[in-house]
N, C-alpha and C. Protein backbone atom coordinates (compact mmCIF):
# COMPACT_ATOMS: atom_id res chain seq x y z
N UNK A 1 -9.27 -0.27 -3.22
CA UNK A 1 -9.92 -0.49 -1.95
C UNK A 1 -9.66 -1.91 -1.46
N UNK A 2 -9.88 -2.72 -2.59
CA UNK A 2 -9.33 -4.22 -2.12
C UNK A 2 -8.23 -4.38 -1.49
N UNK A 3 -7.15 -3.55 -2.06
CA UNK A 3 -5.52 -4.35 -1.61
C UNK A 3 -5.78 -3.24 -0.62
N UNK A 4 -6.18 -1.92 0.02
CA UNK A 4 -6.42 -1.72 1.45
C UNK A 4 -6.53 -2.49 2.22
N UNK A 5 -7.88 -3.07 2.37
CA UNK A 5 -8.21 -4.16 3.10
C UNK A 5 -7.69 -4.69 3.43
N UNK A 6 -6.54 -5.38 1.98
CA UNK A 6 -5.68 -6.63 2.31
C UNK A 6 -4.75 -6.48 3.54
N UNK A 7 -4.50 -5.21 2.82
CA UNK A 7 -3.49 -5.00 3.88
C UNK A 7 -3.58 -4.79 5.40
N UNK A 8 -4.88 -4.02 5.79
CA UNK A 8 -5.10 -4.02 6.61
C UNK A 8 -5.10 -5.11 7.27
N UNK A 9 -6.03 -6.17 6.46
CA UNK A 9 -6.25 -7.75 7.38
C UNK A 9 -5.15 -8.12 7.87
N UNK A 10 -3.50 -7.67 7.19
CA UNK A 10 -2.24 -8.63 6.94
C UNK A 10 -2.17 -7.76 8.15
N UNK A 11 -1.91 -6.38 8.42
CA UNK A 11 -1.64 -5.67 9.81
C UNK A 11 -2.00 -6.44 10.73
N UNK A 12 -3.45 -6.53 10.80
CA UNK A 12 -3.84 -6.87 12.26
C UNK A 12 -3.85 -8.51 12.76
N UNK A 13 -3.30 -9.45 11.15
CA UNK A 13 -3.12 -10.69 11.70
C UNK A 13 -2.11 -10.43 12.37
N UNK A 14 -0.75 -9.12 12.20
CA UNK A 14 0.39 -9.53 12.73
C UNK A 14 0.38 -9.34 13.84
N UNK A 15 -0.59 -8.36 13.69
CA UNK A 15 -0.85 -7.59 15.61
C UNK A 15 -1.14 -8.61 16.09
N UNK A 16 -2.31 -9.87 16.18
CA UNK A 16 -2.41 -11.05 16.67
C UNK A 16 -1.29 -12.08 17.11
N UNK A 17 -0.43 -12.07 15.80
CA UNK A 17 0.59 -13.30 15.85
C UNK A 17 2.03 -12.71 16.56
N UNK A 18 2.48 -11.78 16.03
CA UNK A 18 3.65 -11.31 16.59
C UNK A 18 4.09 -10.55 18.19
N UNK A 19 2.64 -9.49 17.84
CA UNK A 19 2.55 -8.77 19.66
C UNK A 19 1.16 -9.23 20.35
N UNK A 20 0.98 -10.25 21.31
CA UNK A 20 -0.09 -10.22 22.04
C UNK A 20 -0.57 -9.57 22.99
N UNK A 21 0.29 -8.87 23.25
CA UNK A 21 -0.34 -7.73 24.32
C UNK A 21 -1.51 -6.91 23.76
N UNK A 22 -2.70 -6.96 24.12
CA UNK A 22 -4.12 -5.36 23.41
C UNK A 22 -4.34 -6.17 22.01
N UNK A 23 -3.65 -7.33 21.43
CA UNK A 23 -3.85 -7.64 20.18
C UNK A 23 -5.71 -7.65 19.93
N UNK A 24 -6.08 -8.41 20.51
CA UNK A 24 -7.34 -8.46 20.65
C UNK A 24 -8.36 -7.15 20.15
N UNK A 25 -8.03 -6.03 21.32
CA UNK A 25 -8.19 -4.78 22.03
C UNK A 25 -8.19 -3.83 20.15
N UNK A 26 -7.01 -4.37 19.65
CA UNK A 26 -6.51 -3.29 18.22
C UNK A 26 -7.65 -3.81 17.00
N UNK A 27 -7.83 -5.14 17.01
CA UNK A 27 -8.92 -5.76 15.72
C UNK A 27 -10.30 -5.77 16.15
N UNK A 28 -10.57 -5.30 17.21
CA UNK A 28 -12.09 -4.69 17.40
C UNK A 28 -12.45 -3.09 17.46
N UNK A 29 -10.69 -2.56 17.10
CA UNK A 29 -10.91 -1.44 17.11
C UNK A 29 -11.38 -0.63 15.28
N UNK A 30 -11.47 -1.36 14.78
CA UNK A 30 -11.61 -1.47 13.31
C UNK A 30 -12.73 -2.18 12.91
N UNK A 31 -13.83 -1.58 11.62
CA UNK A 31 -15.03 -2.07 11.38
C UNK A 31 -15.25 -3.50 10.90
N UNK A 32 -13.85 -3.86 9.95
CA UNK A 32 -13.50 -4.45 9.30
C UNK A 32 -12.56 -5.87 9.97
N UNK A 33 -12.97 -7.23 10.10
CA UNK A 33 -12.02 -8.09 11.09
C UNK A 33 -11.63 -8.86 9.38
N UNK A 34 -10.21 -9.17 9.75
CA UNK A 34 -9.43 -10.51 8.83
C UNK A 34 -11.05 -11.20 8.28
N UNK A 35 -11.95 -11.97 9.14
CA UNK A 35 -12.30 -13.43 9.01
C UNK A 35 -14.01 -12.65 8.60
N UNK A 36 -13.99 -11.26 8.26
CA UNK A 36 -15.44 -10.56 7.90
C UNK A 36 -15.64 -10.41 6.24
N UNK A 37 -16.18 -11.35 5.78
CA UNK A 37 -16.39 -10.54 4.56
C UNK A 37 -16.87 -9.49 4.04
N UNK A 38 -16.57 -8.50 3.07
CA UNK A 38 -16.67 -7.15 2.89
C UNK A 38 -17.50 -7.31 1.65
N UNK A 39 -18.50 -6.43 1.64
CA UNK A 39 -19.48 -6.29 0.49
C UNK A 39 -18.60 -5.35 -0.13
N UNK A 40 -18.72 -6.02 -2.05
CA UNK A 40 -18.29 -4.92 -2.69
C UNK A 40 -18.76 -4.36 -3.15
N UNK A 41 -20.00 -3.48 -2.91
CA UNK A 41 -20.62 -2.13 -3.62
C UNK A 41 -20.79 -1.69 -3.00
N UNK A 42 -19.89 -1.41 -1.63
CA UNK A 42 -19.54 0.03 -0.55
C UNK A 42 -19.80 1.21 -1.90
N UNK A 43 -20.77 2.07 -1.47
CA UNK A 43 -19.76 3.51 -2.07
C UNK A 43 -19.11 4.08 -1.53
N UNK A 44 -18.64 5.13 -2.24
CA UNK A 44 -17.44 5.69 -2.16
C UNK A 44 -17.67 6.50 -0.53
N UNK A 45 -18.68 6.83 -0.62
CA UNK A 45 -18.80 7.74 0.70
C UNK A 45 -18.94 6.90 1.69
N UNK A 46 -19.69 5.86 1.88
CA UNK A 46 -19.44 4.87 2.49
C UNK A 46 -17.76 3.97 3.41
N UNK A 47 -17.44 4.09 2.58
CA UNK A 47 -15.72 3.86 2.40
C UNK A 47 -15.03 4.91 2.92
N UNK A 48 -15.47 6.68 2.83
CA UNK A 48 -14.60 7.33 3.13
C UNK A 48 -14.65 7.60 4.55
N UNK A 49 -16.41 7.16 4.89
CA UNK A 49 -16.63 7.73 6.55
C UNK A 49 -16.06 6.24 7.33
N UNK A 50 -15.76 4.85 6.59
CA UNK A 50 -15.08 4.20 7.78
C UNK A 50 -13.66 4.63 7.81
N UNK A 51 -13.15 4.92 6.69
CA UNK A 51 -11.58 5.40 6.74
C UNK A 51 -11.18 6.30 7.66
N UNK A 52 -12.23 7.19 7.46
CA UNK A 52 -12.09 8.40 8.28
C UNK A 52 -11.83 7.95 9.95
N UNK A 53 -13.49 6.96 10.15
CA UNK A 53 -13.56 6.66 11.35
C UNK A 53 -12.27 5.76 12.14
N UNK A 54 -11.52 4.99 11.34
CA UNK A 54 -10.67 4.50 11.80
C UNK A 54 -9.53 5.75 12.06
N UNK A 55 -9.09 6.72 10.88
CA UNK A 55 -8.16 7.79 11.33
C UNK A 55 -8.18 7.94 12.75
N UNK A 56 -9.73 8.76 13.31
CA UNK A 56 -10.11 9.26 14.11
C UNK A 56 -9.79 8.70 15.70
N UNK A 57 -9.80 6.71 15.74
CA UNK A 57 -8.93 5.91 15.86
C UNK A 57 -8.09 5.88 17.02
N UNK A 58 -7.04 5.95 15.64
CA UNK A 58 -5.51 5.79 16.14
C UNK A 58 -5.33 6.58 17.35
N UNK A 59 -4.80 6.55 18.23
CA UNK A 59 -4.12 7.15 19.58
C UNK A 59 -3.19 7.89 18.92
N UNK A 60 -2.53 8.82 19.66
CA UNK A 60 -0.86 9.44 19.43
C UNK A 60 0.01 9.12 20.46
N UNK A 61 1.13 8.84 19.64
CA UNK A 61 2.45 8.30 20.82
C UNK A 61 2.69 9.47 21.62
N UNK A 62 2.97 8.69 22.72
CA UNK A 62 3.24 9.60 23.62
C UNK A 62 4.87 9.43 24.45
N UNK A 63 5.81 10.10 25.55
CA UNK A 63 6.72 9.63 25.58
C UNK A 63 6.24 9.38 27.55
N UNK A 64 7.22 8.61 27.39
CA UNK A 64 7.63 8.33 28.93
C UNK A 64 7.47 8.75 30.33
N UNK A 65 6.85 9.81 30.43
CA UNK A 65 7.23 10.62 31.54
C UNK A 65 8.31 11.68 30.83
N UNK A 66 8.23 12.27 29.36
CA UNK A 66 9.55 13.04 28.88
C UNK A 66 10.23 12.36 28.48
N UNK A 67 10.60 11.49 28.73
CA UNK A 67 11.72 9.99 28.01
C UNK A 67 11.04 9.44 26.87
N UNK A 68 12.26 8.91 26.13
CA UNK A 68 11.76 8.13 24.83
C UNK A 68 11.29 6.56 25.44
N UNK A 69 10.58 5.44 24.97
CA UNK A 69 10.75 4.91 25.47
C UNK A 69 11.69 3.71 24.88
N UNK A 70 11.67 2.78 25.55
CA UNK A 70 13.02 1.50 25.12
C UNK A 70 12.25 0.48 23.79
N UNK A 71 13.27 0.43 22.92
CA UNK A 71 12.34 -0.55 22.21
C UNK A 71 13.57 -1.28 21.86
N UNK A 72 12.82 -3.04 21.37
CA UNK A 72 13.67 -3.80 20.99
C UNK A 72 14.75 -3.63 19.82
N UNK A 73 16.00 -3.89 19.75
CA UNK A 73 16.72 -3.57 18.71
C UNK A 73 15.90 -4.16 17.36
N UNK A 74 15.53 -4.75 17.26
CA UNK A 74 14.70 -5.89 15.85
C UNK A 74 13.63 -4.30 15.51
N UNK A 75 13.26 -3.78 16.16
CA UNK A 75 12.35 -2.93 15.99
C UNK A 75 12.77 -1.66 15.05
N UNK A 76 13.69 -1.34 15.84
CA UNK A 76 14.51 0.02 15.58
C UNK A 76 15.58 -0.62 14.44
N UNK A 77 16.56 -1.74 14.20
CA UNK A 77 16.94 -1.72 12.83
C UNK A 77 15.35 -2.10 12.02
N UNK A 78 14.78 -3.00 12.33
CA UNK A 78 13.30 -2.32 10.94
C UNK A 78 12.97 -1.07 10.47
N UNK A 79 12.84 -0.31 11.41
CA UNK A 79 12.31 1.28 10.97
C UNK A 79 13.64 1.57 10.22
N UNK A 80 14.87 1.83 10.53
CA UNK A 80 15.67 1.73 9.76
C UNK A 80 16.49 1.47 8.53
N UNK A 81 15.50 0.36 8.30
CA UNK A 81 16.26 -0.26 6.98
C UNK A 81 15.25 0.16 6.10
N UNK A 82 13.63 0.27 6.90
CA UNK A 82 12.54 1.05 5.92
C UNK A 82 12.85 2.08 5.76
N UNK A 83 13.59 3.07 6.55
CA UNK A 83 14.54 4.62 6.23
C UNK A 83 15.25 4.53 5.19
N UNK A 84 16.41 3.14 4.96
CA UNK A 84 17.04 3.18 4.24
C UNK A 84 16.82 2.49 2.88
N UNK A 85 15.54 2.47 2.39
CA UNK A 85 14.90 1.71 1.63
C UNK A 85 14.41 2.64 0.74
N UNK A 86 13.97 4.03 1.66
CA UNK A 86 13.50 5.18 0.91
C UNK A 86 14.70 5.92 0.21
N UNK A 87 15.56 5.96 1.58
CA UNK A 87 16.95 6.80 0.58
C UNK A 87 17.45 6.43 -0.26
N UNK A 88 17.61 5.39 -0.20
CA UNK A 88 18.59 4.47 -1.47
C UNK A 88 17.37 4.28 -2.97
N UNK A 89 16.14 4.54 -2.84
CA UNK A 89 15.42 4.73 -4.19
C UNK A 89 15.63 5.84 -4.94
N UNK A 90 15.57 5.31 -6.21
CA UNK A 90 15.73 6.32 -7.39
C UNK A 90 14.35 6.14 -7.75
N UNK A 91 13.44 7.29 -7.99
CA UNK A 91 12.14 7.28 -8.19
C UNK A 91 12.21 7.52 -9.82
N UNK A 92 13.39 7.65 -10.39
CA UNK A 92 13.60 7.98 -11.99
C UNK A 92 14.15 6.38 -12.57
N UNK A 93 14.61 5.20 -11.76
CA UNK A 93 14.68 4.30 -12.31
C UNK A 93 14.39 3.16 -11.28
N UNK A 94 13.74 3.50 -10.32
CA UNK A 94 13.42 1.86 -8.91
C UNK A 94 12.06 1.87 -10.14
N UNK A 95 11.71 0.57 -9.25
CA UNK A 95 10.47 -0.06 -9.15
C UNK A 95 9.71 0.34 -8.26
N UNK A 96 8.87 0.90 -8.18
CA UNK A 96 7.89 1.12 -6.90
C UNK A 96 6.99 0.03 -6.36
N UNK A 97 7.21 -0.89 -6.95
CA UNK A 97 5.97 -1.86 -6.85
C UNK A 97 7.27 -3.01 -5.87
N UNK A 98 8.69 -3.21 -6.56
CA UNK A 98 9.48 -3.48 -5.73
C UNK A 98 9.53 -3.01 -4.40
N UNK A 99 9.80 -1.79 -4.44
CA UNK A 99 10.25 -0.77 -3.27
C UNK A 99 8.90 -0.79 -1.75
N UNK A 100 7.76 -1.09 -2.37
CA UNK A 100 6.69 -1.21 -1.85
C UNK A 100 6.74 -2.44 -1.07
N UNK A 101 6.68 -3.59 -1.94
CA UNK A 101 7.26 -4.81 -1.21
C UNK A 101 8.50 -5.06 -0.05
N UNK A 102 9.51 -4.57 -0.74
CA UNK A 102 10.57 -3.94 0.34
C UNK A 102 9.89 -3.52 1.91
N UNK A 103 9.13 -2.75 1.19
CA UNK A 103 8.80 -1.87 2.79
C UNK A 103 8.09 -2.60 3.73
N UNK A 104 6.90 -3.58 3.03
CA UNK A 104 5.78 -3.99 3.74
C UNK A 104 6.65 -5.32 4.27
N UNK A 105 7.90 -6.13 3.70
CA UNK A 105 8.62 -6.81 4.33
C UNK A 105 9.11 -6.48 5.43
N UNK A 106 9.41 -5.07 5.66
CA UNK A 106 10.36 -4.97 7.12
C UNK A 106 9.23 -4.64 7.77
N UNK A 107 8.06 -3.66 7.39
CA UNK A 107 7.29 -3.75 8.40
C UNK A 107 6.66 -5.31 8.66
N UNK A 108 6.40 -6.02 8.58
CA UNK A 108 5.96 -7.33 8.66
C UNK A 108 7.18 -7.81 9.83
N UNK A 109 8.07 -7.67 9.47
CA UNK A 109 9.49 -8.29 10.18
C UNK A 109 9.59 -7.54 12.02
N UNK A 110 8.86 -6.38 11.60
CA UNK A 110 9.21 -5.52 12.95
C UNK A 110 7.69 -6.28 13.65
N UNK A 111 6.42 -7.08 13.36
CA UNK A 111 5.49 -7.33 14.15
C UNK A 111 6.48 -8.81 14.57
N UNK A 112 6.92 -9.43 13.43
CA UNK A 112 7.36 -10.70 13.75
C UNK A 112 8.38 -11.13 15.04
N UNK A 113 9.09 -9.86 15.00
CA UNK A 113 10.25 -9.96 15.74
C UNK A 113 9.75 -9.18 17.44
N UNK A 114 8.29 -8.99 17.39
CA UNK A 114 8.13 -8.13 18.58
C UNK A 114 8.31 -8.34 19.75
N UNK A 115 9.51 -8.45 21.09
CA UNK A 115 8.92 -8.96 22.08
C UNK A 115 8.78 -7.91 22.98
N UNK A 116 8.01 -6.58 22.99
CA UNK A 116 8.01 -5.25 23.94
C UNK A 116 6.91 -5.60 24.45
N UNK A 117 6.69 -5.59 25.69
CA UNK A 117 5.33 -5.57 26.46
C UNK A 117 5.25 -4.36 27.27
N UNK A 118 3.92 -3.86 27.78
CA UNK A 118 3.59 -3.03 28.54
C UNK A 118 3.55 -1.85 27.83
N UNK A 119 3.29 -0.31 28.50
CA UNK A 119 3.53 0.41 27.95
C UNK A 119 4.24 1.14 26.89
N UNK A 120 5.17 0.75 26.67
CA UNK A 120 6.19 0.66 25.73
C UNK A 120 5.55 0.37 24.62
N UNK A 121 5.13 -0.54 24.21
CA UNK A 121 4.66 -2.00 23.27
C UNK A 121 3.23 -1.25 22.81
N UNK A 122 2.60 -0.67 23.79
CA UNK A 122 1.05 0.34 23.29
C UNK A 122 1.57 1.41 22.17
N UNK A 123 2.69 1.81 22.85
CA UNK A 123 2.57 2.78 22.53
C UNK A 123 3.51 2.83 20.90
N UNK A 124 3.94 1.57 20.91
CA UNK A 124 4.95 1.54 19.50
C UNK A 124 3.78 1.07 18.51
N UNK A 125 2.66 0.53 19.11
CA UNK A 125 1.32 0.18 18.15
C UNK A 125 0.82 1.54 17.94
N UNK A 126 0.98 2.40 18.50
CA UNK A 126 0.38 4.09 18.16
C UNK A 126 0.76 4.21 16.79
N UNK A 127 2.30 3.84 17.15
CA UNK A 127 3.26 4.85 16.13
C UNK A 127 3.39 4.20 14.86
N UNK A 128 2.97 2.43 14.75
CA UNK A 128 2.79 1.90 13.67
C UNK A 128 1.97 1.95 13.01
N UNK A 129 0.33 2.23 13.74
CA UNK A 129 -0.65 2.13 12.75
C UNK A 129 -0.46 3.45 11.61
N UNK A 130 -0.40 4.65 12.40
CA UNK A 130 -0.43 5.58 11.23
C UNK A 130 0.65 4.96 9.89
N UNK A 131 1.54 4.63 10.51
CA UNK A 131 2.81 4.12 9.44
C UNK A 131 2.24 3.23 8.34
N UNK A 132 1.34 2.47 8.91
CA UNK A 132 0.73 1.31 8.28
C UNK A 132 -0.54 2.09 7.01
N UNK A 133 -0.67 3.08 7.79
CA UNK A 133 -1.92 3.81 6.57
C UNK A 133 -1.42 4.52 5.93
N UNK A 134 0.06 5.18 6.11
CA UNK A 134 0.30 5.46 5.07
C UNK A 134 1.19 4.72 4.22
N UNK A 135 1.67 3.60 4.79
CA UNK A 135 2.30 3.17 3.69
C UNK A 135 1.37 2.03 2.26
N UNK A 136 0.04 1.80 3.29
CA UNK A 136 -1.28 1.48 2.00
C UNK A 136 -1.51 2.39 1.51
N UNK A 137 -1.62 4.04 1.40
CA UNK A 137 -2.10 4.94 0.61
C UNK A 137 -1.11 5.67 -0.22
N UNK A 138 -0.05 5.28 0.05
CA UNK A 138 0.95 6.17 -0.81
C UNK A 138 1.33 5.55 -1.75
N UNK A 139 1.10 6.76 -2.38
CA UNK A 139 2.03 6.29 -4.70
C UNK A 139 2.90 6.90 -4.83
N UNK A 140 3.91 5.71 -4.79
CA UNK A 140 5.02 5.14 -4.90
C UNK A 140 5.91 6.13 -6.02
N UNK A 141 5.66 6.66 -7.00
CA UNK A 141 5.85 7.22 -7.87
C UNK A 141 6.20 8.86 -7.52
N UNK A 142 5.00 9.03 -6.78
CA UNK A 142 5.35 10.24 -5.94
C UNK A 142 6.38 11.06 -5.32
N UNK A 143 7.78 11.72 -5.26
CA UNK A 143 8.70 12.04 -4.24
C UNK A 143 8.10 12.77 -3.48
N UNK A 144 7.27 13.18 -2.94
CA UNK A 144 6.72 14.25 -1.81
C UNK A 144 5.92 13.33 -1.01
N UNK A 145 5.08 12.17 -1.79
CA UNK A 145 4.89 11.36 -0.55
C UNK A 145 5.97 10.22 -0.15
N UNK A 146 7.04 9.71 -0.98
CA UNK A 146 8.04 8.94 -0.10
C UNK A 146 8.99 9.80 0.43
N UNK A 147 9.30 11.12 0.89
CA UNK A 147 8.76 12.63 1.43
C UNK A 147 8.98 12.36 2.88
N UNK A 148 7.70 12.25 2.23
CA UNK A 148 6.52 12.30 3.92
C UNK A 148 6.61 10.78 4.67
N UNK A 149 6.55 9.64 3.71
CA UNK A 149 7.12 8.48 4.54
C UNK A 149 8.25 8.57 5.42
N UNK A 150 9.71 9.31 4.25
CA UNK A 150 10.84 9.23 5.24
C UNK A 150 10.55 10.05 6.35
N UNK A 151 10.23 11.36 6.91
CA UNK A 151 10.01 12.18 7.63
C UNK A 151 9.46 11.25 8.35
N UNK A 152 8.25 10.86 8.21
CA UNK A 152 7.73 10.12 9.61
C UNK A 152 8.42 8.83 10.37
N UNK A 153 8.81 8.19 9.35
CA UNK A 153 10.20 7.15 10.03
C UNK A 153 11.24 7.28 10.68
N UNK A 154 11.25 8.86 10.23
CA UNK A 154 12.58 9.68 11.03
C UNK A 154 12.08 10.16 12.34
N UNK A 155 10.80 10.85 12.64
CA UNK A 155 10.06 10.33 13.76
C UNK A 155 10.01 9.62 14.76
N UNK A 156 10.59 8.49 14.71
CA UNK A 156 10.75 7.11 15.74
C UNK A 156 11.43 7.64 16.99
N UNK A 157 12.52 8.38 16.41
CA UNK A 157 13.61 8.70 17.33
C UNK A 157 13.12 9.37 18.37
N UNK A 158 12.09 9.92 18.02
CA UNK A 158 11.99 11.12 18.72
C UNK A 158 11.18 10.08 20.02
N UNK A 159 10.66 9.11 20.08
CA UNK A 159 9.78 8.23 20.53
C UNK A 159 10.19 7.26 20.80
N UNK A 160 11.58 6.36 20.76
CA UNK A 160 11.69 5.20 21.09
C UNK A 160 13.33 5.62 20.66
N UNK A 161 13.99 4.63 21.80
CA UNK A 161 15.51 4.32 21.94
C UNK A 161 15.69 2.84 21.93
């Protein structure tokens, strides 16, 4: 539950630092801010109805008027190299704890490098947060959930050019 958090906090500093557009708008959309300290004897049920509540959340991308919409190249090779991060693992001899790092680097790299504003830019925050929850909940060890990671990365396309 801790390194959730963490991660979460690390998301939404980037949403702050990298895309300012709604940045604001995205870390009040969550119970939990970077600069809040978190009691640790949440229970479990406790924990599962904010998780939930954040699921509940997220928006869904949407396209253009029918069109994909335009996104920065920095964006689209990130999702990419996180595509190619999954294929190129051997889950019988990687590191997952490597491979994990790997990932949360390019996603980190795709807030850093953001300069999409407007609609566009909302709507690529749609398509990241889910990305972002699952790439805190998934074990690594797993092939059906790095699976389901690649599938949804493969996704993009369908949503952004």
């Amino acid at each position: 539950m801790k390194i959730q958090l963490t991660l979460t906090a690390f998301a939404l500093a980037l949403f702050s630092l990298g895309c300012t557009n709604n940045a604001s708008e995205t870390a009040e959309a969550h119970d939990h801010h970077p600069d809040t300290p978190v009691a640790e004897d949440h229970d479990h049920a406790e924990a599962d109805h904010d998780h939930a509540e954040a699921e509940a959340e997220i928006p869904e991308v949407t396209l253009d008027n029918g069109k994909r919409w335009i996104a920065n190249a920095e964006t689209t090779e990130g999702i990419a190299k996180m595509s190619a991060l999954i294929t190129n693992y051997d889950p019988a001899t990687g590191d997952p704890k490597a491979l994990k790092a790997g990932l949360e680097e390019e996603f980190a790299l795709i807030f850093e490098r953001c300069t999409m504003t407007g609609e566009s830019h909302n709507q690529l925050h749609n398509y990241l947060l889910p990305l972002h929850q699952d790439m805190s909940d998934i074990d690594l060890t797993k092939s059906e959930e790095l699976d389901l990671l690649k599938a949804y990365l493969g996704t993009y396309k369908n949503y952004f050019e």
